[in-house]
Protein backbone atom coordinates (compact mmCIF):
# COMPACT_ATOMS: atom_id res chain seq x y z
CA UNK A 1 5.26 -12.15 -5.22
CA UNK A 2 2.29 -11.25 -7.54
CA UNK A 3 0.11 -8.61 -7.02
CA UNK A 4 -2.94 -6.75 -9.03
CA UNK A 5 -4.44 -3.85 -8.11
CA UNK A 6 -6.68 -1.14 -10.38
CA UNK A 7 -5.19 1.51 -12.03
CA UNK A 8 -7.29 4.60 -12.63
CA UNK A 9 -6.64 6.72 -15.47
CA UNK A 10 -7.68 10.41 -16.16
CA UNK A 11 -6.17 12.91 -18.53
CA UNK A 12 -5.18 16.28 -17.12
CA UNK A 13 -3.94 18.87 -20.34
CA UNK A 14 -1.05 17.13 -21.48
CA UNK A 15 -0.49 14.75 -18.69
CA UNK A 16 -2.01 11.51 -17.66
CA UNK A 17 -2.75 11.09 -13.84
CA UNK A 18 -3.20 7.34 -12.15
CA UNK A 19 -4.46 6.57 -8.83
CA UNK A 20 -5.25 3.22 -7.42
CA UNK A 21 -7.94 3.06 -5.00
CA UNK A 22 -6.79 0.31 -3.31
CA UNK A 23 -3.61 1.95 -2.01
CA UNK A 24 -4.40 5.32 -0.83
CA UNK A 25 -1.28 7.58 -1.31
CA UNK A 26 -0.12 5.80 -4.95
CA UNK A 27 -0.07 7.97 -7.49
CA UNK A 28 1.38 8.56 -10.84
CA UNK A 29 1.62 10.45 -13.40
CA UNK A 30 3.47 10.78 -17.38
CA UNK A 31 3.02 12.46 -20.77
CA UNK A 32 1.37 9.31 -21.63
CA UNK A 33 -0.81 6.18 -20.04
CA UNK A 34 2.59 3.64 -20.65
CA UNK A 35 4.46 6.46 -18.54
CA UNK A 36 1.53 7.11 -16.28
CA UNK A 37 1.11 3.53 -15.28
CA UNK A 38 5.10 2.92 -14.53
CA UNK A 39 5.09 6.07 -12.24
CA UNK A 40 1.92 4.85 -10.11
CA UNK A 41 3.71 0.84 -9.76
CA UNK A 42 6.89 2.47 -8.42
CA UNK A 43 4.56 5.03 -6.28
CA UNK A 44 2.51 1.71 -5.12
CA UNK A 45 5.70 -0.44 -4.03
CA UNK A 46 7.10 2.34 -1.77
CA UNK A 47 3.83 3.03 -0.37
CA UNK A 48 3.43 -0.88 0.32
CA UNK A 49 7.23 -0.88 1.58
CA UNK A 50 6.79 1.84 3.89
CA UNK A 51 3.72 -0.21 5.36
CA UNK A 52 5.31 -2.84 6.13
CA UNK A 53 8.62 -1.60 7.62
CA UNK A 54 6.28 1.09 9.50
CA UNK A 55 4.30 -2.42 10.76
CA UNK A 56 7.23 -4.23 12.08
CA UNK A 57 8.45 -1.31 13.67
CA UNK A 58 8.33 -2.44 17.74
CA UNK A 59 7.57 -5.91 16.49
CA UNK A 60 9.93 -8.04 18.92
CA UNK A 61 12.96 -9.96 17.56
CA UNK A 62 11.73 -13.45 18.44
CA UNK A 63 8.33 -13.08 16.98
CA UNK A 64 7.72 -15.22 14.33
CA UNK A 65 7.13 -14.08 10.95
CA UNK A 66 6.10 -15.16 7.49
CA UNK A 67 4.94 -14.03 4.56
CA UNK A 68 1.44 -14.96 3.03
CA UNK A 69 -0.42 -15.16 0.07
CA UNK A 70 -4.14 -14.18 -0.76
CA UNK A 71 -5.88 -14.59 -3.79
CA UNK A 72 -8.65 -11.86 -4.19
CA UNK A 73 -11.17 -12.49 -7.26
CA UNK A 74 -13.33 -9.78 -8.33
CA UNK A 75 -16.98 -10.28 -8.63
């Protein structure tokens, strides 16, 4: 599944720190922005993995699931 969300940049001495607004709690960090930017899309999938397995938690067994799609344009 495809997802984009913003990647803020901001340099910190010798380090470059990411954040991404949309997913409070993802952050990253590396000596450069390649680095930086690999470090906050690992930070963002186990923030949006703990989500959703803290979201089905008490969800009953027989409940039906399924997975959907959104497409989000910006203005």
């Amino acid at each position: 599944m495809h997802h984009e969300f913003t990647a803020v940049y901001e340099r910190d001495g010798d380090w470059v720190i990411a954040f991404c607004p949309e997913v409070p709690g993802a952050n990253g960090q590396g000596r450069s922005k390649a680095e930086a930017r690999e470090s906050l899309a690992a930070a963002i999938t186990l923030v949006l993995e703990d989500r959703r397995d803290d979201g089905l938690r008490g969800v009953p067994d027989d409940a039906e699931k399924e997975l959907i799609s959104v497409d989000v344009r910006a203005a």
